[in-house]
PDB file of N, CA and C in Angstrom:
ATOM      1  N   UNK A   1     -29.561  54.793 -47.552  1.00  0.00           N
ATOM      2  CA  UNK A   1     -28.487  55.721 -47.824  1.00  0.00           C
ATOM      3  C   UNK A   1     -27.207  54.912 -48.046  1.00  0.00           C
ATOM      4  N   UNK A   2     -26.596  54.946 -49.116  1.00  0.00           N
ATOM      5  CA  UNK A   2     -25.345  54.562 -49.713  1.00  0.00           C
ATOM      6  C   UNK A   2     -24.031  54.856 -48.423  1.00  0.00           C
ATOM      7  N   UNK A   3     -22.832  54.157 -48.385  1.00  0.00           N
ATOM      8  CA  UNK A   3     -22.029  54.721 -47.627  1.00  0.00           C
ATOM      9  C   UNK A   3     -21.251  55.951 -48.217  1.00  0.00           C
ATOM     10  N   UNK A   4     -21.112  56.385 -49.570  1.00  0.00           N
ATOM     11  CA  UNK A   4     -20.848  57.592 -50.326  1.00  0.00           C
ATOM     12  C   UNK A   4     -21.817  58.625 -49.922  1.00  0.00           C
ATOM     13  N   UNK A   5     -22.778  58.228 -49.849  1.00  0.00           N
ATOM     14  CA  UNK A   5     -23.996  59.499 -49.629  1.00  0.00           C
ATOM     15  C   UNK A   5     -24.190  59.690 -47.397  1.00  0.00           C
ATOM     16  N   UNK A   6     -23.496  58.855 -46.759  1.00  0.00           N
ATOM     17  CA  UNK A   6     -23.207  59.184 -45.839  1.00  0.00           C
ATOM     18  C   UNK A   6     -22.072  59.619 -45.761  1.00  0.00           C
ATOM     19  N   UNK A   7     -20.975  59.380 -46.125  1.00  0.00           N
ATOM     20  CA  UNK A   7     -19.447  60.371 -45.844  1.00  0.00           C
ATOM     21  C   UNK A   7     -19.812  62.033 -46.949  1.00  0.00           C
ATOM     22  N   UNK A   8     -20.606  61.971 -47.017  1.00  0.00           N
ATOM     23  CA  UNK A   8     -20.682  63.580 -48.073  1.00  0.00           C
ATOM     24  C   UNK A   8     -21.807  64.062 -46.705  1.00  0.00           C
ATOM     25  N   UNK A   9     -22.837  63.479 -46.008  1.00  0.00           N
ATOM     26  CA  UNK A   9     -23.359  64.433 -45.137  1.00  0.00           C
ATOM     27  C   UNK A   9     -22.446  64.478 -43.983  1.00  0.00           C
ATOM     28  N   UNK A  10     -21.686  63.313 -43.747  1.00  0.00           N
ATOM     29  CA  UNK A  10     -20.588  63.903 -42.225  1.00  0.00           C
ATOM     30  C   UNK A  10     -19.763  64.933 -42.930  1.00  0.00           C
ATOM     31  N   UNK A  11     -19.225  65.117 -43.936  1.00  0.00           N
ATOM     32  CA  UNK A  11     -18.220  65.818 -44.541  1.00  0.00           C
ATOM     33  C   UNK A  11     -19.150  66.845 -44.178  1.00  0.00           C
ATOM     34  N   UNK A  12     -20.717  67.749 -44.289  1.00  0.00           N
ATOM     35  CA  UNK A  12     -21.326  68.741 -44.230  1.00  0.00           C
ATOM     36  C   UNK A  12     -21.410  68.694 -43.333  1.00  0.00           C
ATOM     37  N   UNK A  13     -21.501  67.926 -42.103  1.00  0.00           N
ATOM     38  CA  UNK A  13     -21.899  68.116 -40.936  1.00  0.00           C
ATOM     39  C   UNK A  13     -20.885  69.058 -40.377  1.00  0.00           C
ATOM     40  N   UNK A  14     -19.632  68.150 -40.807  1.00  0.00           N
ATOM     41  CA  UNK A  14     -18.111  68.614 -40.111  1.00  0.00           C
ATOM     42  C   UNK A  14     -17.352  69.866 -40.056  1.00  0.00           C
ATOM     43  N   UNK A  15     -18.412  70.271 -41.618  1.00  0.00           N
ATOM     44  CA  UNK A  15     -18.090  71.826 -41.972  1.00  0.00           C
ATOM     45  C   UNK A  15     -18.653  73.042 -41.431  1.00  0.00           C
ATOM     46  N   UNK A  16     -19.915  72.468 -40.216  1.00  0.00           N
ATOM     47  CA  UNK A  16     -20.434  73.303 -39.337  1.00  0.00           C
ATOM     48  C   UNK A  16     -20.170  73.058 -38.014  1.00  0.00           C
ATOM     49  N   UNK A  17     -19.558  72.209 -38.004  1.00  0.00           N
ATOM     50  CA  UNK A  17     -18.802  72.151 -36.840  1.00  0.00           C
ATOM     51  C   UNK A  17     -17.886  72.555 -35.722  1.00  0.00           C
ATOM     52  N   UNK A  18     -18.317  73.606 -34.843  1.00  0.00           N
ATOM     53  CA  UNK A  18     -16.822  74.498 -34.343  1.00  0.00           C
ATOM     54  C   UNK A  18     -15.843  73.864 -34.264  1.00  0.00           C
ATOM     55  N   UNK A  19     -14.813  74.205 -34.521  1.00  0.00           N
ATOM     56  CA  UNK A  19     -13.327  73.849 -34.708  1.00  0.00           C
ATOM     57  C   UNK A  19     -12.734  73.095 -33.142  1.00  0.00           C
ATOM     58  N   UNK A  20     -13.271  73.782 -32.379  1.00  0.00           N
ATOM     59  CA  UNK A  20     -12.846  72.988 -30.662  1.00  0.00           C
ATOM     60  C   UNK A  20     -13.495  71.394 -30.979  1.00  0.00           C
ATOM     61  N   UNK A  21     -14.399  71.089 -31.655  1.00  0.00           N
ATOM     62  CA  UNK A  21     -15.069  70.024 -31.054  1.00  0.00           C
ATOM     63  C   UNK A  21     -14.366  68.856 -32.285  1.00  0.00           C
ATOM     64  N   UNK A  22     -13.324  69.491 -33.332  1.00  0.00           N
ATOM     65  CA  UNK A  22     -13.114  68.387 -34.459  1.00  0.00           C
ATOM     66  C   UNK A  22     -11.798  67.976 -34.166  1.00  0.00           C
ATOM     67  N   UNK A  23     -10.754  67.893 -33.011  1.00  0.00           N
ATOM     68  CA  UNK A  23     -10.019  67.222 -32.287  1.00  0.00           C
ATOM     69  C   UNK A  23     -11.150  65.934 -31.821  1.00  0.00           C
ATOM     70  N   UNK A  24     -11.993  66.198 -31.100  1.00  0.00           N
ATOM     71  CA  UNK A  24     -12.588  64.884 -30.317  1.00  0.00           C
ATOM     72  C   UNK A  24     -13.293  63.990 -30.991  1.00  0.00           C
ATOM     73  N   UNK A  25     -13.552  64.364 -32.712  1.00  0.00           N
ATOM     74  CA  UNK A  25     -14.144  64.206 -33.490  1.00  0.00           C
ATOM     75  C   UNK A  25     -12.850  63.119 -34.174  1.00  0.00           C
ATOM     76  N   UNK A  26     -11.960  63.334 -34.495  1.00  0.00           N
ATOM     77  CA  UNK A  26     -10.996  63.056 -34.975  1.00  0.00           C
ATOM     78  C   UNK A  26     -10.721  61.834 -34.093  1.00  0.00           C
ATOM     79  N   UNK A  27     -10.350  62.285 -33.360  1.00  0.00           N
ATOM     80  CA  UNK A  27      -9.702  61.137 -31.816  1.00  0.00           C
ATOM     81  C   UNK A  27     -10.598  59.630 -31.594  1.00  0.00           C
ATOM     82  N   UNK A  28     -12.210  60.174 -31.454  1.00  0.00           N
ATOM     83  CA  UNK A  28     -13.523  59.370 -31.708  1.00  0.00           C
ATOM     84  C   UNK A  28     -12.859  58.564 -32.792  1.00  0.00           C
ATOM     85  N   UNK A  29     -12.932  59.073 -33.840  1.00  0.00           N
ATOM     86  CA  UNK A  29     -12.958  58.302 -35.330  1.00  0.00           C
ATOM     87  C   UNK A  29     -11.103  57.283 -34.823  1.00  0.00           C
ATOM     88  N   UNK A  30     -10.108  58.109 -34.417  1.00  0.00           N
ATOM     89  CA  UNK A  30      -9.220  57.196 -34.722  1.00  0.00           C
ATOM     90  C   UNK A  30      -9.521  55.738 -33.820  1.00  0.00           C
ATOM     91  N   UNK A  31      -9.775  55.992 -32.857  1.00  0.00           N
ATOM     92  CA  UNK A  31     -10.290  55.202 -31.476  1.00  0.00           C
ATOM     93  C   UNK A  31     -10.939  54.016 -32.299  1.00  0.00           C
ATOM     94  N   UNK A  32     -11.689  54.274 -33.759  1.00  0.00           N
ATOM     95  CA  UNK A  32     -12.795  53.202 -33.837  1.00  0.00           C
ATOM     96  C   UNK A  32     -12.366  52.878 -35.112  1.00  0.00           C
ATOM     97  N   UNK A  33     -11.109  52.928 -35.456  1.00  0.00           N
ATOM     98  CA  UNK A  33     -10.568  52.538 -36.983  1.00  0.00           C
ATOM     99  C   UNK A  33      -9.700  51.180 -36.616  1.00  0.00           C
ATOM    100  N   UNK A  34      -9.292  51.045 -35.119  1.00  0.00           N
ATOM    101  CA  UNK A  34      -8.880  49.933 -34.787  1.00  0.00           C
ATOM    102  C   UNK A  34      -9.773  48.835 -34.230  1.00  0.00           C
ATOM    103  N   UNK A  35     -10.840  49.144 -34.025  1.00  0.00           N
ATOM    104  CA  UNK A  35     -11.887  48.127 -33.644  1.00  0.00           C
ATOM    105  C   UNK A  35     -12.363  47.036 -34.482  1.00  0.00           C
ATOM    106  N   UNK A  36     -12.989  46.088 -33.769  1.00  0.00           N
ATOM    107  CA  UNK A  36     -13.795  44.758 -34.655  1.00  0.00           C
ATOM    108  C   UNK A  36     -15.527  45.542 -34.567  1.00  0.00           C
ATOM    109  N   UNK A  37     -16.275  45.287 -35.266  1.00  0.00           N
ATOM    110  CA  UNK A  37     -17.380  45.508 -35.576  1.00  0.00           C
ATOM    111  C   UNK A  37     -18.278  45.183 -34.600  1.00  0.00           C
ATOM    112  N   UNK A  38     -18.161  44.266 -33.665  1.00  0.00           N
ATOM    113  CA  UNK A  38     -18.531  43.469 -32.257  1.00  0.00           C
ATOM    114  C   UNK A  38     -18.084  44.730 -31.408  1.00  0.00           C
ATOM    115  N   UNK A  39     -16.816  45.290 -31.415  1.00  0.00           N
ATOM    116  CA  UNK A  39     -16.363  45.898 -30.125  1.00  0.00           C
ATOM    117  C   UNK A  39     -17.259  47.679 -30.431  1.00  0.00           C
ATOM    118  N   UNK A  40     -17.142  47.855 -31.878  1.00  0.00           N
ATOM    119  CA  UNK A  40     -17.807  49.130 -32.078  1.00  0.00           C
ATOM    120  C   UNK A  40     -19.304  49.580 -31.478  1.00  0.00           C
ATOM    121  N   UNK A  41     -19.734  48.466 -32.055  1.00  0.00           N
ATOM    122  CA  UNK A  41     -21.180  48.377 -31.618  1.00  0.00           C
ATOM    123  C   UNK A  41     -21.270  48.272 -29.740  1.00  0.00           C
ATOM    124  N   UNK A  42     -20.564  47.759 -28.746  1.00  0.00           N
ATOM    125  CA  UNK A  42     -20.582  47.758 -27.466  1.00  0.00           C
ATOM    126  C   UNK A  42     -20.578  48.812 -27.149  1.00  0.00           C
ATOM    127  N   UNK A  43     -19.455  49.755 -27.930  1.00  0.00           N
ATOM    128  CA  UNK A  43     -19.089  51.151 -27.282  1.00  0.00           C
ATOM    129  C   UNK A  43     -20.585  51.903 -27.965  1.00  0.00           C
ATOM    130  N   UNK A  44     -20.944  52.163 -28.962  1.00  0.00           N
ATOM    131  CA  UNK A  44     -22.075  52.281 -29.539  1.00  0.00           C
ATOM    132  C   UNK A  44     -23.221  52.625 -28.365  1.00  0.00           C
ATOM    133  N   UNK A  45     -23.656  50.949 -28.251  1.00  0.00           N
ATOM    134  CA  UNK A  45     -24.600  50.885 -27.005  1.00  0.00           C
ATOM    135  C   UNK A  45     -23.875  51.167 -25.656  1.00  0.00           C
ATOM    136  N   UNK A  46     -22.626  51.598 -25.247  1.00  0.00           N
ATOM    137  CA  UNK A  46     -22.451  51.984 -23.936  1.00  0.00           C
ATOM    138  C   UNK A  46     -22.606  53.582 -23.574  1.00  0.00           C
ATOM    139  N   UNK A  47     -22.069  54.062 -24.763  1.00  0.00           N
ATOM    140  CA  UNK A  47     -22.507  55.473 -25.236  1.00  0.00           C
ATOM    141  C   UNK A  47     -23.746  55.804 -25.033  1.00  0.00           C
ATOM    142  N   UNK A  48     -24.569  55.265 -25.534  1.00  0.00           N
ATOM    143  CA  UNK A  48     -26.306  55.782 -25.730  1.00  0.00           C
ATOM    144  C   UNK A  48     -26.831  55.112 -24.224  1.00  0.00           C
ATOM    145  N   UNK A  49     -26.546  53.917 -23.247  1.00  0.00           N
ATOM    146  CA  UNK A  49     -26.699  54.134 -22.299  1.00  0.00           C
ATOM    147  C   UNK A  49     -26.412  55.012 -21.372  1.00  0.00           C
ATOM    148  N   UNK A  50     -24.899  55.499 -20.861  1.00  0.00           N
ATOM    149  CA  UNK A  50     -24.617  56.702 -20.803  1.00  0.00           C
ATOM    150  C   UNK A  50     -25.535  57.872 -21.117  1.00  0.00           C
ATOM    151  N   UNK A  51     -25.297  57.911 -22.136  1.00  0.00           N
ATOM    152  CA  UNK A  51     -26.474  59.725 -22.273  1.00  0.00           C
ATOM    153  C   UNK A  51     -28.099  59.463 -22.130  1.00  0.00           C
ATOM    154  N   UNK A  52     -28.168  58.208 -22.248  1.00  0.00           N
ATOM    155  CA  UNK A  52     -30.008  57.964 -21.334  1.00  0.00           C
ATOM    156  C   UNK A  52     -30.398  58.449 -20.232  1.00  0.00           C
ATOM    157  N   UNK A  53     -28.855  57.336 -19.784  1.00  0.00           N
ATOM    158  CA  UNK A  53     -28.975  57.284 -17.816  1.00  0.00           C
ATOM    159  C   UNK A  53     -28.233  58.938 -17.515  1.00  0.00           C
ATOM    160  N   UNK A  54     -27.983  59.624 -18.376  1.00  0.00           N
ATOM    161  CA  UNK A  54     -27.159  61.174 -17.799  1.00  0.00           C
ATOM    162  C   UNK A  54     -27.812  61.653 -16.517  1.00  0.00           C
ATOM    163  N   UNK A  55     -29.071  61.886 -16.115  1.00  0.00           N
ATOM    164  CA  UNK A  55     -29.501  62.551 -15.025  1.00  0.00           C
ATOM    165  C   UNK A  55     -29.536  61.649 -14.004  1.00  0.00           C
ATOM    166  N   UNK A  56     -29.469  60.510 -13.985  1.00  0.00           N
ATOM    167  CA  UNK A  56     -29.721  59.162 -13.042  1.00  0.00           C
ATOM    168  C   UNK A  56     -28.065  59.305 -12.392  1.00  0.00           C
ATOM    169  N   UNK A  57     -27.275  59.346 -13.755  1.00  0.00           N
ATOM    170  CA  UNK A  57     -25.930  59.369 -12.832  1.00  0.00           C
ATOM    171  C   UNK A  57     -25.266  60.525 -12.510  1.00  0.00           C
ATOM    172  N   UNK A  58     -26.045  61.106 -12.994  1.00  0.00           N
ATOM    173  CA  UNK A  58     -25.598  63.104 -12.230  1.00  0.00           C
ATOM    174  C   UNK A  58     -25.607  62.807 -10.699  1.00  0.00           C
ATOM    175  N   UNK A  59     -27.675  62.514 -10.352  1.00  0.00           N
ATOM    176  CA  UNK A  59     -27.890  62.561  -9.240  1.00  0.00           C
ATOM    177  C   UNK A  59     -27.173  61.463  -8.122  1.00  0.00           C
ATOM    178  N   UNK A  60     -26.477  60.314  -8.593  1.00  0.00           N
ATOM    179  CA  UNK A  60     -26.029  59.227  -7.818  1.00  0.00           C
ATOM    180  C   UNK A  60     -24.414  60.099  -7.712  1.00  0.00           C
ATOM    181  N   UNK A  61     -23.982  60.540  -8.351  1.00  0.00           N
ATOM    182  CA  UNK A  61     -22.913  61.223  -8.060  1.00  0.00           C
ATOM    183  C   UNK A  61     -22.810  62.239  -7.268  1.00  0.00           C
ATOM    184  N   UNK A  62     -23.937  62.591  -6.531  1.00  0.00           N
ATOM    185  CA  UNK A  62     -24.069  63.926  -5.273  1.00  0.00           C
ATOM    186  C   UNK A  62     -24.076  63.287  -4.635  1.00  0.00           C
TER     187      UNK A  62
END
């Protein structure tokens, strides 16, 4: 997939998107327009650890 043919499916994505959630959407994106490509990718993989470990750190948090 081309990077043209990915900004036309976020553009569709975005358009089903409830309106509450395209502030954090926005904010996300500005957050990562100042980054190095090294630092994107950390947050990337810290993210997807995070929502792996979600029930692991639910329960350590009781």
């Amino acid at each position: 997939m081309t990077t043209q043919q990915i900004k036309q499916e976020i553009v569709k994505v975005l358009e089903q998107v409830p309106d509450e959630v395209l502030t954090d959407i926005l904010d996300y994106l500005n957050e990562l327009k100042g980054k190095s490509e090294d630092q994107v990718l950390r947050i990337k993989h810290f993210r997807r650890i995070l929502e792996e470990d979600k029930n692991l750190l639910k329960r350590l948090a009781q």
